[in-house]
PDB file of N, CA and C in Angstrom:
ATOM      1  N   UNK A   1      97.130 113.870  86.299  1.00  0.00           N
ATOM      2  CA  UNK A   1      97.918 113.954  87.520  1.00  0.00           C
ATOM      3  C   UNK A   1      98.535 112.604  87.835  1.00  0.00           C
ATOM      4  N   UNK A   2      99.678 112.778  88.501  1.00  0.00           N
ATOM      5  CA  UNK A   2     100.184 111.352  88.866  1.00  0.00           C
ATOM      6  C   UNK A   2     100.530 111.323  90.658  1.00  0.00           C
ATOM      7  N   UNK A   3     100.252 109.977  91.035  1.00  0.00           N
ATOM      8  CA  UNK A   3      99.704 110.093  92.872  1.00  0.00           C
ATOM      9  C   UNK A   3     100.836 109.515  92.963  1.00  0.00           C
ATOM     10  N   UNK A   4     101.628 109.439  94.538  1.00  0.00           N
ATOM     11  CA  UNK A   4     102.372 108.439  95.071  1.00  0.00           C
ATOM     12  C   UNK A   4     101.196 108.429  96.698  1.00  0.00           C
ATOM     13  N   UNK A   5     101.840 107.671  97.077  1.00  0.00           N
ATOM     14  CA  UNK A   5     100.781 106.771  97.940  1.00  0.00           C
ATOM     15  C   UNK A   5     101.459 106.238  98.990  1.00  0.00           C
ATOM     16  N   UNK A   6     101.333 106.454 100.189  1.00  0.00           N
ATOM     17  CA  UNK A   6     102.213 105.866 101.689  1.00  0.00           C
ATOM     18  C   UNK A   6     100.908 105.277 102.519  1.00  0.00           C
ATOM     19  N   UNK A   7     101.699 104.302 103.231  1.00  0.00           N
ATOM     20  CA  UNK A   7     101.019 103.320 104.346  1.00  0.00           C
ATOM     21  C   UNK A   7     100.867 103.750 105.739  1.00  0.00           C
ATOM     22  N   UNK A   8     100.252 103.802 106.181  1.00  0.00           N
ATOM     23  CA  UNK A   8     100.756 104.480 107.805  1.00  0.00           C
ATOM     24  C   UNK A   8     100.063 103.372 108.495  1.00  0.00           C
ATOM     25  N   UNK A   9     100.512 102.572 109.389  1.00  0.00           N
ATOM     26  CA  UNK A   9     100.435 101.819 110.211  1.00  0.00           C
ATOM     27  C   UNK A   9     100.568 101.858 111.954  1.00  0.00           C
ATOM     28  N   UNK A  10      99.085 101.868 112.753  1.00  0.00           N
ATOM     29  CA  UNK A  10      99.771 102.049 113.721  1.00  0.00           C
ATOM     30  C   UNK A  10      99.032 100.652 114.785  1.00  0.00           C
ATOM     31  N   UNK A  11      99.778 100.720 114.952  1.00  0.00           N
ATOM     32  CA  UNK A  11      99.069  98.874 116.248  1.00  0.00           C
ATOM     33  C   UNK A  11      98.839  99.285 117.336  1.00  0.00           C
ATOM     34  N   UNK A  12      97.998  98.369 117.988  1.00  0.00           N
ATOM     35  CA  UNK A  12      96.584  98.274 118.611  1.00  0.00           C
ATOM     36  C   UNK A  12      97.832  98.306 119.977  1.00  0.00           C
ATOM     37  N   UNK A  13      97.777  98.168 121.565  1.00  0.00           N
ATOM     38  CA  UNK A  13      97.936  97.862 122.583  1.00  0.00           C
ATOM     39  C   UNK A  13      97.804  97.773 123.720  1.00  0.00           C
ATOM     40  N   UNK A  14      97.831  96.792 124.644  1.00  0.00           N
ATOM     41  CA  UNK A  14      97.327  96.463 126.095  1.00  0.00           C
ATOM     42  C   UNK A  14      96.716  95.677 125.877  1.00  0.00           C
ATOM     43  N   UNK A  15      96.413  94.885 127.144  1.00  0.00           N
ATOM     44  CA  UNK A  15      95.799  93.434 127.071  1.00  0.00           C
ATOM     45  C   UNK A  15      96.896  92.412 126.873  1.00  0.00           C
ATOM     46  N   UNK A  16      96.370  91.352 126.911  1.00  0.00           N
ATOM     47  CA  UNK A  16      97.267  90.100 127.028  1.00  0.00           C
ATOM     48  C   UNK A  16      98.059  89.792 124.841  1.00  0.00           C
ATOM     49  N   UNK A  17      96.908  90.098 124.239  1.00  0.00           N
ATOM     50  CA  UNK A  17      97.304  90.160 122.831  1.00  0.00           C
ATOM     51  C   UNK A  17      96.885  91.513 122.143  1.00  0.00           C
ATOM     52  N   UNK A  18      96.613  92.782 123.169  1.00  0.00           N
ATOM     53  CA  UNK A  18      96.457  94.178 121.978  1.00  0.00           C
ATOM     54  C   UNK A  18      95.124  94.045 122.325  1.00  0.00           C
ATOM     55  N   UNK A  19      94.767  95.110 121.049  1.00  0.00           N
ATOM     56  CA  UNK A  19      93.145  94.693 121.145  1.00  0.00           C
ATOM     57  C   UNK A  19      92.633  96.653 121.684  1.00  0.00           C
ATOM     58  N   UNK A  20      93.636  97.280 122.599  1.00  0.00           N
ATOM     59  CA  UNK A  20      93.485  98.858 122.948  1.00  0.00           C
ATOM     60  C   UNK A  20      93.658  99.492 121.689  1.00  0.00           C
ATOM     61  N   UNK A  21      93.370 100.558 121.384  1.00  0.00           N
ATOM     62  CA  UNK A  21      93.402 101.437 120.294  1.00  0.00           C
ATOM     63  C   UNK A  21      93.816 102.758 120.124  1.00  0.00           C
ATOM     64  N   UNK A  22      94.722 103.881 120.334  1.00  0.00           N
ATOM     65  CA  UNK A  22      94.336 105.078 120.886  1.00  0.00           C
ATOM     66  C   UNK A  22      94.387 106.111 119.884  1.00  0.00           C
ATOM     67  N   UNK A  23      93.414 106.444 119.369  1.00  0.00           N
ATOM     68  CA  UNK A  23      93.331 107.587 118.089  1.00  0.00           C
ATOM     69  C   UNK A  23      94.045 108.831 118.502  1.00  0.00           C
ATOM     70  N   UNK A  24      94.596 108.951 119.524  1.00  0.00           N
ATOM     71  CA  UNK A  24      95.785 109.946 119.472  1.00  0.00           C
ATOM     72  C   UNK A  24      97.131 109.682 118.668  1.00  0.00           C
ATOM     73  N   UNK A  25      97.195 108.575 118.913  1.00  0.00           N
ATOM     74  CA  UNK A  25      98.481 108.208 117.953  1.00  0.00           C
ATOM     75  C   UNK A  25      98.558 108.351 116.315  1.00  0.00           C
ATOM     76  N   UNK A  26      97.196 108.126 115.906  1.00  0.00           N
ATOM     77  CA  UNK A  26      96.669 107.710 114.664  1.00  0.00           C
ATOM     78  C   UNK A  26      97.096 109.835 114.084  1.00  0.00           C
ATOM     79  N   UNK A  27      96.251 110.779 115.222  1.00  0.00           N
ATOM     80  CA  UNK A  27      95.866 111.589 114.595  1.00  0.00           C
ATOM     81  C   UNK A  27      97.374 112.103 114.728  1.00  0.00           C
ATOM     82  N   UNK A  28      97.926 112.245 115.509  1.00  0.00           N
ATOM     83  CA  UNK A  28      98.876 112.667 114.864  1.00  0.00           C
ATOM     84  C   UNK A  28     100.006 111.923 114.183  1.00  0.00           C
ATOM     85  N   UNK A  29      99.947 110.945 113.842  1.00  0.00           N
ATOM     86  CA  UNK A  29     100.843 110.490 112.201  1.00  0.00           C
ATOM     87  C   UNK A  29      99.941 111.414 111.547  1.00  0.00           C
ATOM     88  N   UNK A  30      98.663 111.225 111.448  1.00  0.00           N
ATOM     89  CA  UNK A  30      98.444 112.283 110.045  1.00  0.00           C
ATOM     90  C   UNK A  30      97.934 113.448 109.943  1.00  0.00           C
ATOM     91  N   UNK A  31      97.833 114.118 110.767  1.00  0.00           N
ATOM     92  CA  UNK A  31      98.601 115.349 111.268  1.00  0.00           C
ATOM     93  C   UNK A  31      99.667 116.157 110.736  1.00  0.00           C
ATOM     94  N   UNK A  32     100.503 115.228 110.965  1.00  0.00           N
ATOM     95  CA  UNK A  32     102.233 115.076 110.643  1.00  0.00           C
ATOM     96  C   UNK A  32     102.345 114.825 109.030  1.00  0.00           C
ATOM     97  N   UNK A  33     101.689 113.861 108.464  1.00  0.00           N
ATOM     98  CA  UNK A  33     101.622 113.284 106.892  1.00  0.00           C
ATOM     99  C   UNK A  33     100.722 114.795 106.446  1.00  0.00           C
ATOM    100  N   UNK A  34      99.544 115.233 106.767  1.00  0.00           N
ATOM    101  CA  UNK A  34      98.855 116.184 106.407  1.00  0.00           C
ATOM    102  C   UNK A  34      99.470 117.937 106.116  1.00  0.00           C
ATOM    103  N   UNK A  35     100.577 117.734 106.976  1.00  0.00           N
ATOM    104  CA  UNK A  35     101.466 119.214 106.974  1.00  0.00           C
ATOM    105  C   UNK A  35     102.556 118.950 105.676  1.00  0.00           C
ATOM    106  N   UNK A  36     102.721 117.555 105.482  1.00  0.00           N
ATOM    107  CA  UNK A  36     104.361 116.836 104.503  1.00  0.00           C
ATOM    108  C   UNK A  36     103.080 117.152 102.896  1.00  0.00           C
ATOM    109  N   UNK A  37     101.334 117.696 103.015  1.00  0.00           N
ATOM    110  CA  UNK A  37     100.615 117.159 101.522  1.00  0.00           C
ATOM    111  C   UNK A  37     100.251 115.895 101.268  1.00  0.00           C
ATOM    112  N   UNK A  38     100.069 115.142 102.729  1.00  0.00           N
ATOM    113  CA  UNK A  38      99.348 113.814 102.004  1.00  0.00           C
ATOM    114  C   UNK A  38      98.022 113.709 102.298  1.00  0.00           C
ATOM    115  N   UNK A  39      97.383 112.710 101.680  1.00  0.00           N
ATOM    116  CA  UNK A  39      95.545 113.219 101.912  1.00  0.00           C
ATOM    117  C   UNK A  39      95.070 111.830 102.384  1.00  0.00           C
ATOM    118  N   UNK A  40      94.099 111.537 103.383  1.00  0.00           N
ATOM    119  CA  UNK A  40      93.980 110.092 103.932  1.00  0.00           C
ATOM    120  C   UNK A  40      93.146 109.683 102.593  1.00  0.00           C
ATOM    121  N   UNK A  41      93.199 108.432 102.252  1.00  0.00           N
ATOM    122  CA  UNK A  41      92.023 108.074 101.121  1.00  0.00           C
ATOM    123  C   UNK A  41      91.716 106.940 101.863  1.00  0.00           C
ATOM    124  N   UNK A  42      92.012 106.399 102.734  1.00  0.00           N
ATOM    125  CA  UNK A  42      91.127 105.043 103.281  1.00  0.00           C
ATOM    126  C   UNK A  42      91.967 104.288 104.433  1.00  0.00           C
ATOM    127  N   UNK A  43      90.677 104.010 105.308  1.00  0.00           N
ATOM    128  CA  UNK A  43      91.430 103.355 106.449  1.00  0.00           C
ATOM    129  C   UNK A  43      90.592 102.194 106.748  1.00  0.00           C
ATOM    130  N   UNK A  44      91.292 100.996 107.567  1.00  0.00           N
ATOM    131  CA  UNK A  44      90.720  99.986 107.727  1.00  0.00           C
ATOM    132  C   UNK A  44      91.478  99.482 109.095  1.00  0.00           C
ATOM    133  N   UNK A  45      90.903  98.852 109.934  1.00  0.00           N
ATOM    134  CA  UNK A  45      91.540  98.057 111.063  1.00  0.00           C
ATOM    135  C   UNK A  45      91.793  96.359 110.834  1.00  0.00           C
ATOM    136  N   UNK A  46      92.789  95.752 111.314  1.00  0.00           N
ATOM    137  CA  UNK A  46      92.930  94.366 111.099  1.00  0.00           C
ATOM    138  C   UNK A  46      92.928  93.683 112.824  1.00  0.00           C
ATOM    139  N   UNK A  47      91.969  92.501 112.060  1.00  0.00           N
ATOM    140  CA  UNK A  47      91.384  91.705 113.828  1.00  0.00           C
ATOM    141  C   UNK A  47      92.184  91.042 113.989  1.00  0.00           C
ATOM    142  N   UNK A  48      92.047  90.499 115.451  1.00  0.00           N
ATOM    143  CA  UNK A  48      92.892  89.090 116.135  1.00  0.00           C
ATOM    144  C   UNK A  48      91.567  88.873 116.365  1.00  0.00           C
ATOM    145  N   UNK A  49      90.177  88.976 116.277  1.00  0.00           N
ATOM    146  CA  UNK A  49      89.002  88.346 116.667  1.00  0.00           C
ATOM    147  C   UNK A  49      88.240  88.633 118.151  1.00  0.00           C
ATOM    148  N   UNK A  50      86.890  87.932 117.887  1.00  0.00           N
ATOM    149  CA  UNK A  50      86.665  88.823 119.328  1.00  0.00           C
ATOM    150  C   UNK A  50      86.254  89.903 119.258  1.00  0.00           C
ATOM    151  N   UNK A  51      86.191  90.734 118.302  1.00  0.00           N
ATOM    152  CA  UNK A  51      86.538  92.101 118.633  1.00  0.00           C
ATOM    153  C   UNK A  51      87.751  93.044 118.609  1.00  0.00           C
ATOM    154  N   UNK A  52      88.474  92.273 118.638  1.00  0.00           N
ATOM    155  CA  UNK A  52      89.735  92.969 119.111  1.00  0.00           C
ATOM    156  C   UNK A  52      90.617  93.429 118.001  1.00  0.00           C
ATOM    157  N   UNK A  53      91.150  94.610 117.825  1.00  0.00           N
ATOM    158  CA  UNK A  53      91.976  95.236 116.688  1.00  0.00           C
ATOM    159  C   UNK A  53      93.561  95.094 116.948  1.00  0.00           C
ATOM    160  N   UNK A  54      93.948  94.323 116.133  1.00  0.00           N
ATOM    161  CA  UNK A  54      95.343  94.072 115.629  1.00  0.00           C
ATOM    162  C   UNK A  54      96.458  95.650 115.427  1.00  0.00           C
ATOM    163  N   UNK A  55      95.881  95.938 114.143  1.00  0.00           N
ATOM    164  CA  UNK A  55      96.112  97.118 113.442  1.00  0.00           C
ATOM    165  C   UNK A  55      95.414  97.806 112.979  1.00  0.00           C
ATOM    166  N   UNK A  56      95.874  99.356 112.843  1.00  0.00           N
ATOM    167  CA  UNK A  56      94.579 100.441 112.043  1.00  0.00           C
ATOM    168  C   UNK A  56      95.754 100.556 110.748  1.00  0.00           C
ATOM    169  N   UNK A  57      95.318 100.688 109.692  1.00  0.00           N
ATOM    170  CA  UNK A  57      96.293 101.019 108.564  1.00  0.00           C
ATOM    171  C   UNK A  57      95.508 101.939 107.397  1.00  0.00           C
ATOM    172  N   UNK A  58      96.238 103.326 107.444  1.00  0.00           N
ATOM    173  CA  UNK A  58      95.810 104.295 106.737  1.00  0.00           C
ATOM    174  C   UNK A  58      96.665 104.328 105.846  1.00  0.00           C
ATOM    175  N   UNK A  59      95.712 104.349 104.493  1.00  0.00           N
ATOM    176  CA  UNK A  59      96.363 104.719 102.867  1.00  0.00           C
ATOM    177  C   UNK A  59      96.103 106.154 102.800  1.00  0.00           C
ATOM    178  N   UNK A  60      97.188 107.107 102.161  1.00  0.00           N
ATOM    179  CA  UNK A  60      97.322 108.192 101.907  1.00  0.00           C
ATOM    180  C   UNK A  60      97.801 108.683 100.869  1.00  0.00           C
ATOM    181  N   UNK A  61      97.482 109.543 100.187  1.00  0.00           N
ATOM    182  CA  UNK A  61      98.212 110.302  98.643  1.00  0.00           C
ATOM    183  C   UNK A  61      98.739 111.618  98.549  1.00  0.00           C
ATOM    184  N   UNK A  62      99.282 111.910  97.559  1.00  0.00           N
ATOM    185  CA  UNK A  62      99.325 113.235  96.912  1.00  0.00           C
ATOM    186  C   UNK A  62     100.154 113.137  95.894  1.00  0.00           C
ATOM    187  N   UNK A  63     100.156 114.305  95.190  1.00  0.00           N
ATOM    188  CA  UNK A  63     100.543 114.823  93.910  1.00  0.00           C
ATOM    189  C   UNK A  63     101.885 114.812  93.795  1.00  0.00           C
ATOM    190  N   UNK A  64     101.943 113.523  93.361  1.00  0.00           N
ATOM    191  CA  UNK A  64     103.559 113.320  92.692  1.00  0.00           C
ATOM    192  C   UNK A  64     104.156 114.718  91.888  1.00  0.00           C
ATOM    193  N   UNK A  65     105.531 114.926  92.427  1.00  0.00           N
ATOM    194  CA  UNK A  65     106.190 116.096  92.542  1.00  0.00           C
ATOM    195  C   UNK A  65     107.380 116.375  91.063  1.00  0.00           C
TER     196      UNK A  65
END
């Protein structure tokens, strides 16, 4: 089989530098990617520190067409 592979990126907000999060946004990008055949394979968040989340960034696949 051969994969292609998309980024989905969604950033953090509120507060003076971010740092809020709202998994509504998240679920539906992939939601939306999940109806187009893409499959999440891994997610990770990026800090400003503290605690605080920058970005969530989901890798996704499917079956090159």
């Amino acid at each position: 089989m051969n994969w292609e592979y998309k980024t989905v990126k969604v950033s953090a907000r509120g507060g003076f530098m971010g740092g809020k999060f709202d998994e509504k946004i998240l679920d539906a990008k992939l939601n939306e990617r999940g109806e187009q055949r893409w499959e999440l394979v891994s997610a990770f968040a990026t800090h400003l520190g503290y605690g605080q989340s920058r970005d969530v960034v989901a890798i996704l696949k499917r079956e090159k067409r």
